[in-house]
Protein backbone atom coordinates (compact mmCIF):
# COMPACT_ATOMS: atom_id res chain seq x y z
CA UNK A 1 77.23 120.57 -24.24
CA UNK A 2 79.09 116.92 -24.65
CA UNK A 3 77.32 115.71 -22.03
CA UNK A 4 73.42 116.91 -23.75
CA UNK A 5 74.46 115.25 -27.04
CA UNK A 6 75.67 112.17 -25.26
CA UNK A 7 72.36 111.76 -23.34
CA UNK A 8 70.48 112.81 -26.77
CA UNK A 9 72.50 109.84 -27.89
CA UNK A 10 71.50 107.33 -25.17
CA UNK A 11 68.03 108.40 -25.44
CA UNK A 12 67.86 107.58 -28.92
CA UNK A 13 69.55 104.34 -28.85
CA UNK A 14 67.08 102.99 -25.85
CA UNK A 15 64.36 104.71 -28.03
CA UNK A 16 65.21 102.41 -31.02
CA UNK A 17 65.62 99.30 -28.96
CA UNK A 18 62.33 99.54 -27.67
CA UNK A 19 61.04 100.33 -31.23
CA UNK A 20 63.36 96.94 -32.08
CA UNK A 21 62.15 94.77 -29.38
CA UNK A 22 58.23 96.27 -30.59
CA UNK A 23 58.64 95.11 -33.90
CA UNK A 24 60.43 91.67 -33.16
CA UNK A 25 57.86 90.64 -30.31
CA UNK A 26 54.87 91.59 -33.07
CA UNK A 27 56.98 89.40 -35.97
CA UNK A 28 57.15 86.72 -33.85
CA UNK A 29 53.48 86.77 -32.50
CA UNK A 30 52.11 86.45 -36.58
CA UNK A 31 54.84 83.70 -36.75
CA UNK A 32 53.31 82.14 -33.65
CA UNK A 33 49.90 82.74 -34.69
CA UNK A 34 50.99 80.86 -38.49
CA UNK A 35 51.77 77.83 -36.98
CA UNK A 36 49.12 77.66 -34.29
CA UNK A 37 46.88 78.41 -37.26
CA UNK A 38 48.50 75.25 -39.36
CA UNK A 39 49.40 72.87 -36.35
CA UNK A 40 46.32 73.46 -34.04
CA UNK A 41 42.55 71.63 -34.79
CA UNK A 42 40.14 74.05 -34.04
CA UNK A 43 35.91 74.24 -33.89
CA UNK A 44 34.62 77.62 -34.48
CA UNK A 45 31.47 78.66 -32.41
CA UNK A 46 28.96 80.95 -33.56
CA UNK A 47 26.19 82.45 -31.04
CA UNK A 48 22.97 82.91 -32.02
CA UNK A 49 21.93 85.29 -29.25
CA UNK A 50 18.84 87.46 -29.49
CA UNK A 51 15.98 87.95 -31.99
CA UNK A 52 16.61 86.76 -35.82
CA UNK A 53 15.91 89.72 -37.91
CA UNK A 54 17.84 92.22 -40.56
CA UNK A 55 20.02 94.45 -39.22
CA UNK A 56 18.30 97.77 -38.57
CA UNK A 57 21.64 99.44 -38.76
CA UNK A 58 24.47 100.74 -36.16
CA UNK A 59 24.37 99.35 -32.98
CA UNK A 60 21.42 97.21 -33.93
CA UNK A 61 20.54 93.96 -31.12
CA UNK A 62 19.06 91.66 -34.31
CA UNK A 63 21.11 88.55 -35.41
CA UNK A 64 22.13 89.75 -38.70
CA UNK A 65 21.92 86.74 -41.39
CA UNK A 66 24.52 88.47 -43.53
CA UNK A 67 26.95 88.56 -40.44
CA UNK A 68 25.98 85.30 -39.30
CA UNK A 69 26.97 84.00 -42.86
CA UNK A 70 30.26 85.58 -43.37
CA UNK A 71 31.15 83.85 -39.81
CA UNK A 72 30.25 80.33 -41.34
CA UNK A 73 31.92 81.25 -44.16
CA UNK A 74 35.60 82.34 -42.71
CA UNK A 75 35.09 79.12 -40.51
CA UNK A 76 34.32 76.96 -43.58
CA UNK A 77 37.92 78.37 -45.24
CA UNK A 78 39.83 78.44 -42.31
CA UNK A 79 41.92 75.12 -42.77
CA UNK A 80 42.62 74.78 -38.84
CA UNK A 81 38.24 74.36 -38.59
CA UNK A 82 37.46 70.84 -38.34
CA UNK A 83 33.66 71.87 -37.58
CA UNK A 84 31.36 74.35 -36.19
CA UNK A 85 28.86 74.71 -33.25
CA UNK A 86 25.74 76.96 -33.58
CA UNK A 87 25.56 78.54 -30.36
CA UNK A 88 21.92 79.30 -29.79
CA UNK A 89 19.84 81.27 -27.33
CA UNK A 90 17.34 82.65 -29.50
CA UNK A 91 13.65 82.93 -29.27
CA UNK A 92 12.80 83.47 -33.45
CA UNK A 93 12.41 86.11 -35.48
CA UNK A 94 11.13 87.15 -39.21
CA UNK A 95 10.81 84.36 -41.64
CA UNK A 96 13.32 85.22 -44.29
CA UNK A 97 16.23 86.07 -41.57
CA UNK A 98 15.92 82.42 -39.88
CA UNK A 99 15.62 80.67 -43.51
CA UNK A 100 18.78 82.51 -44.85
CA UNK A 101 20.94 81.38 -41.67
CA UNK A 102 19.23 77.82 -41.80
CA UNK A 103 20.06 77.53 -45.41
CA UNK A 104 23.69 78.75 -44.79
CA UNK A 105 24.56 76.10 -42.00
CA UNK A 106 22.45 72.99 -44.34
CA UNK A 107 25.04 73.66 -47.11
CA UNK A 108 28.30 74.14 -44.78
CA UNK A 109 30.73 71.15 -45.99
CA UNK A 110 31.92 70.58 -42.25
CA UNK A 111 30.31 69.15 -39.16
CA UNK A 112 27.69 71.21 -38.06
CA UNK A 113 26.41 71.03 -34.24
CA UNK A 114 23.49 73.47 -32.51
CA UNK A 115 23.29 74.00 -29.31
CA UNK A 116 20.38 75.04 -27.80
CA UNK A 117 20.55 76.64 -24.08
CA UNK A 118 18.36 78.81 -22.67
CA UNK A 119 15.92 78.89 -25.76
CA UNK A 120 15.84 77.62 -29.34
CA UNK A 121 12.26 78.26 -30.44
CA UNK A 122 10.19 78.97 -33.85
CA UNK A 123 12.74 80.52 -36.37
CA UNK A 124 15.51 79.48 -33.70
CA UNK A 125 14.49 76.65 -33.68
CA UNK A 126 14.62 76.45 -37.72
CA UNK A 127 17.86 77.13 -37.33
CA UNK A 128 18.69 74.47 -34.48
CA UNK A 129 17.22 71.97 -37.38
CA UNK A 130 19.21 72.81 -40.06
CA UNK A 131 22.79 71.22 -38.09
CA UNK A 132 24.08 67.73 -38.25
CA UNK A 133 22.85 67.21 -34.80
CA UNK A 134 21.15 69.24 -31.91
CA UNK A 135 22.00 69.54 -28.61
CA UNK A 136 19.96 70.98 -25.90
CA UNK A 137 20.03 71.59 -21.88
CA UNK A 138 17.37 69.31 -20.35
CA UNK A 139 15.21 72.46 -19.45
CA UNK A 140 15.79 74.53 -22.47
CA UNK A 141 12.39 75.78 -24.41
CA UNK A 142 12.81 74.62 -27.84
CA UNK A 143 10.24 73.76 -30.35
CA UNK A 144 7.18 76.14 -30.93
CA UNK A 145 6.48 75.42 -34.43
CA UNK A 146 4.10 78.55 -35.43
CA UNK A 147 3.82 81.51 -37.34
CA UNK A 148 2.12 84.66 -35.73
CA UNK A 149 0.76 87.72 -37.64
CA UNK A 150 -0.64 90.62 -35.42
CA UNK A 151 -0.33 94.77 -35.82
CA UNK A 152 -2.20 96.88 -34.03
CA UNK A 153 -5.97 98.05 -34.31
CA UNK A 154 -7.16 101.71 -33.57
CA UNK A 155 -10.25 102.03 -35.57
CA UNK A 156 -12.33 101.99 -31.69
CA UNK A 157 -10.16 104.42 -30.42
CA UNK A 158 -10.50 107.23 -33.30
CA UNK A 159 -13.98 106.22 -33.54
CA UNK A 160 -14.26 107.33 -29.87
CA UNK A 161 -12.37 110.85 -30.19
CA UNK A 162 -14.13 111.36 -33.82
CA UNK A 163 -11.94 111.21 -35.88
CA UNK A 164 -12.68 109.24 -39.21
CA UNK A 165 -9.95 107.25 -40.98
CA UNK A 166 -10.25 107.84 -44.91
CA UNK A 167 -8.30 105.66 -46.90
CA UNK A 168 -7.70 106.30 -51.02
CA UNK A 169 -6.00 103.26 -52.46
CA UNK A 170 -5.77 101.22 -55.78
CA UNK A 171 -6.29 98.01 -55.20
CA UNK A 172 -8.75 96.22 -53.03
CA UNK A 173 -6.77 94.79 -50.45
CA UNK A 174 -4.04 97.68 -50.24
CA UNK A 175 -5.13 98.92 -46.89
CA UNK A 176 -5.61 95.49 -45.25
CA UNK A 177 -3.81 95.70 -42.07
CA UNK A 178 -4.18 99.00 -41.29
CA UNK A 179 -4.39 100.26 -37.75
CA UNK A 180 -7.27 102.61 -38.51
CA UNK A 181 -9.60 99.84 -39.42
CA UNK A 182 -11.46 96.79 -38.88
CA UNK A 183 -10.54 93.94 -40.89
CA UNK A 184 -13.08 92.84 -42.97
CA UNK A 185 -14.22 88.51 -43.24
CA UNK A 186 -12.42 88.73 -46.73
CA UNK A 187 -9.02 90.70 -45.66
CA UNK A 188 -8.71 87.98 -42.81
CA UNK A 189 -9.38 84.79 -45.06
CA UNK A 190 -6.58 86.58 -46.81
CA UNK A 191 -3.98 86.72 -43.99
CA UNK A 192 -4.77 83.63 -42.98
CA UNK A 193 -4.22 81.93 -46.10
CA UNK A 194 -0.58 83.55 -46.30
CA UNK A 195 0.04 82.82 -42.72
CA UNK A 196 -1.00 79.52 -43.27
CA UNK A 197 1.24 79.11 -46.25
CA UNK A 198 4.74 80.36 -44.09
CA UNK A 199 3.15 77.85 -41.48
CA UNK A 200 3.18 74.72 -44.17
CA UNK A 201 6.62 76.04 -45.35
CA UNK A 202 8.15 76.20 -41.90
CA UNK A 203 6.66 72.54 -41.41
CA UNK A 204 7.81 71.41 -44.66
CA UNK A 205 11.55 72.20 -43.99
CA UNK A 206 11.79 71.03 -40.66
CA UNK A 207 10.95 68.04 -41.77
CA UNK A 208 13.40 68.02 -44.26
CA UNK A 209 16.26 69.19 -41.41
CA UNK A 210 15.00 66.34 -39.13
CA UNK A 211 14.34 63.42 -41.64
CA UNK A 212 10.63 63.09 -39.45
CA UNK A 213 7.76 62.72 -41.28
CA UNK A 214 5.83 65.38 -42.24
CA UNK A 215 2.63 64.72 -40.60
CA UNK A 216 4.57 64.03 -37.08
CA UNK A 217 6.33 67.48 -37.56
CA UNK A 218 2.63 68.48 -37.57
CA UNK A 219 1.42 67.05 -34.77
CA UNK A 220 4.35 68.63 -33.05
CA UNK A 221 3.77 71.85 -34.75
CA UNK A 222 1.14 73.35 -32.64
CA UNK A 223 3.21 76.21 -31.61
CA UNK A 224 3.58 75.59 -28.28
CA UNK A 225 7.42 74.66 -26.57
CA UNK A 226 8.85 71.62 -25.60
CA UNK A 227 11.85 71.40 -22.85
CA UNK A 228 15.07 69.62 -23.81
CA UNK A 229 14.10 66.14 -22.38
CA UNK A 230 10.64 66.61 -24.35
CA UNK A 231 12.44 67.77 -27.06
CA UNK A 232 14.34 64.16 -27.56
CA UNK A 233 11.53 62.11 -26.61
CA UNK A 234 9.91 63.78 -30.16
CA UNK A 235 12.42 63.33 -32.04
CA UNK A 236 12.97 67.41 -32.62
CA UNK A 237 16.81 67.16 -31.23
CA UNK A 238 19.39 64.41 -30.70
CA UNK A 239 20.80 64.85 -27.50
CA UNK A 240 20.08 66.32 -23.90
CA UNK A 241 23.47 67.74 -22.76
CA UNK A 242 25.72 70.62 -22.10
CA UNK A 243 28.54 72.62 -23.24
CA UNK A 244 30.53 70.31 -22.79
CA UNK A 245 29.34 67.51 -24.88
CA UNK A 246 28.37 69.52 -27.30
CA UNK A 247 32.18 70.21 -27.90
CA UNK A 248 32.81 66.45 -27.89
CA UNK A 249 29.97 65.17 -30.11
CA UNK A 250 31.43 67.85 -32.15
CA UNK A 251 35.22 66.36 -31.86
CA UNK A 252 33.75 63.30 -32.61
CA UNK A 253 31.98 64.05 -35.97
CA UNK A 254 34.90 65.78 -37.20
CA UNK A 255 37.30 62.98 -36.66
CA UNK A 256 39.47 64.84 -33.86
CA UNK A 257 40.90 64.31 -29.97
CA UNK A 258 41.47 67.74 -29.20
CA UNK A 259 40.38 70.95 -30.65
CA UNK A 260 40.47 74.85 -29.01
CA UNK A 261 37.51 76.34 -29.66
CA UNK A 262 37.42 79.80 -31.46
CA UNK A 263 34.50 82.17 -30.78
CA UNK A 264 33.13 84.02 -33.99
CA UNK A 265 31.19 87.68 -33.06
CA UNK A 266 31.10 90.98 -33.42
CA UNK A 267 33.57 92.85 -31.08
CA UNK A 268 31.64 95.43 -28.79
CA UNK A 269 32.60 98.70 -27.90
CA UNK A 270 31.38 101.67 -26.14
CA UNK A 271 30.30 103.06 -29.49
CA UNK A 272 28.24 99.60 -30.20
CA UNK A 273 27.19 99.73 -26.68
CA UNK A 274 25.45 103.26 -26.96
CA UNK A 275 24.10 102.53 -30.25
CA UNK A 276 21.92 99.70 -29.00
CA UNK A 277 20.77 101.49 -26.14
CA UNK A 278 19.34 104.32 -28.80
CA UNK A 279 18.06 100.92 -31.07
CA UNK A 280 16.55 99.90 -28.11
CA UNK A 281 15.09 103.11 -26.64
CA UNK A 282 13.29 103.71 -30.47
CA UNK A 283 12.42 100.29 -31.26
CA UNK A 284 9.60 100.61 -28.12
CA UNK A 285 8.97 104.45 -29.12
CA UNK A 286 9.57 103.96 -32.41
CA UNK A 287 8.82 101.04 -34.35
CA UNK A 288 6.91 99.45 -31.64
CA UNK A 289 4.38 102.15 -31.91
CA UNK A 290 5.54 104.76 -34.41
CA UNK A 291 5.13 102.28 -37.81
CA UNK A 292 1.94 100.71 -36.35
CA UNK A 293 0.16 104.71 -36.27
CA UNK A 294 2.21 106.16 -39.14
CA UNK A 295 3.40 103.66 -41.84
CA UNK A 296 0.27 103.20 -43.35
CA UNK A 297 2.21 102.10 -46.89
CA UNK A 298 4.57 100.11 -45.66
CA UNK A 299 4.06 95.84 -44.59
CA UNK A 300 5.31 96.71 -41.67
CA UNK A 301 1.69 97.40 -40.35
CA UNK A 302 1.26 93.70 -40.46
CA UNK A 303 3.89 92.01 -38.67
CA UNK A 304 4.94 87.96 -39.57
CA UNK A 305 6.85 86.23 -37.31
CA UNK A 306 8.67 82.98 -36.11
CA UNK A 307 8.12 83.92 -32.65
């Protein structure tokens, strides 16, 4: 009986020295982590990975602009930031998404680098042109200046099985767009002219971004890409490079030596993981096809991009 409470005793008292040493190591790591915080110069990164669009939900592939600003945000009052590095491998996306992030990193108060690798194009490319500088790989696609509208047409398919499309709206150009239908001379003047708007727009404030006249931006602005090296020769980045001196063009603008880089994104899980598999999976079925038959009231019919 002595000898069950003495090793209930024991038990305990190795039982609250773990507990002890627990607490102490996790005390001193936000100690550690205070001064690293204060002491350290640091240059936050933020990818740009994917297609530019509103999040669609959970587990959603698009780069947010709401998440994307929050990330320039914490960097811009984190005191240990000295700048920040657009990470980009993007090839577009809607119009609003890539203004909003452009928008956010033109008005960030610290040193602002993009780097472009794989791709940087249309609204990545707005993006790319909203930083202090842009750096690209030699063979990265950057550029194509454009705006595309397209949705999908039907109207010789139904016409085929017949079955008529009847549409009841109010207003005369309600329907235009629809997949059951040809366009009419007038509905297409119409897109054109809005398309053609985005498109002057899209010039107008990467010429802005790049301090380039507007007319050269036009000349440029033909939609098609331009590699890294072609790129610099135009005037539509700064510098061919890497990683690597992307991190110390960075260093330099900010006034530092030395600086760790911290990387700002979303933490995945298995939960994330599945979740954009499903996205994925529906966006083909679903959206891809689904809105284009079905969503007759909805602007989705008619699809504007920076792509």
């Amino acid at each position: 009986m002595v000898k069950n409470i003495h090793r209930k005793s024991k038990f305990k008292i190795i039982i609250l020295v773990i507990i002890g040493i627990v607490v102490f190591a996790y005390l001193a790591s936000l100690i550690a982590t205070e001064i690293n915080v204060k002491m350290e110069n640091r240059i936050a990164v933020i990818p740009i990975e994917g297609v530019i669009g509103i999040s669609s939900g959970i587990g959603s592939e698009e780069v947010d602009p709401d998440i994307i600003g929050s990330y320039i945000d914490k960097a811009e009052s984190d005191s240990s930031v000295k700048a920040i590095i657009i990470d980009i491998n993007s090839p577009g996306g809607t119009v609003i998404a890539s203004e909003i992030i452009a928008d956010k990193i033109k008005n960030a108060k610290k040193p602002t680098v993009a780097l472009i690798r794989d791709i940087g194009a249309s609204g990545g490319y707005w993006v790319a042109s909203a930083a202090d500088e842009i750096v690209a790989y030699p063979m990265s696609i950057t550029g194509s200046i454009g705006v595309r509208g397209s949705y999908l047409e039907f109207s010789g398919l139904l016409e085929k099985y017949g079955v008529k499309y009847q549409s009841i709206t109010a207003g005369k150009y309600k329907d235009t767009g629809s997949p059951y239908k040809n366009l009419t001379s007038q509905e297409r003047a119409l897109l054109e002219k809005t398309i053609n708007k985005i498109y002057d727009y899209f010039l107008e404030q990467v010429s802005i971004n790049r301090d380039l006249p507007e007319s050269t931006v036009r000349n440029l602005a033909n939609g098609y890409i331009y590699l890294g090296v072609e790129a610099k020769d135009n005037g539509l980045i700064d510098y061919v490079g890497d990683e690597e001196f992307a991190v110390n063009l960075t260093k330099n603008l900010a006034n530092i030596t030395d600086a760790d880089l911290i990387y700002y994104r979303q933490k995945r899980n298995v939960f994330n993981l599945f979740g954009g598999i499903i996205h994925e999976s529906f966006y083909y079925m679903g959206k891809g096809i689904g809105n284009e038959i079905f969503n007759i009231e909805n602007k989705e019919r008619l699809n504007i991009d920076l792509i």
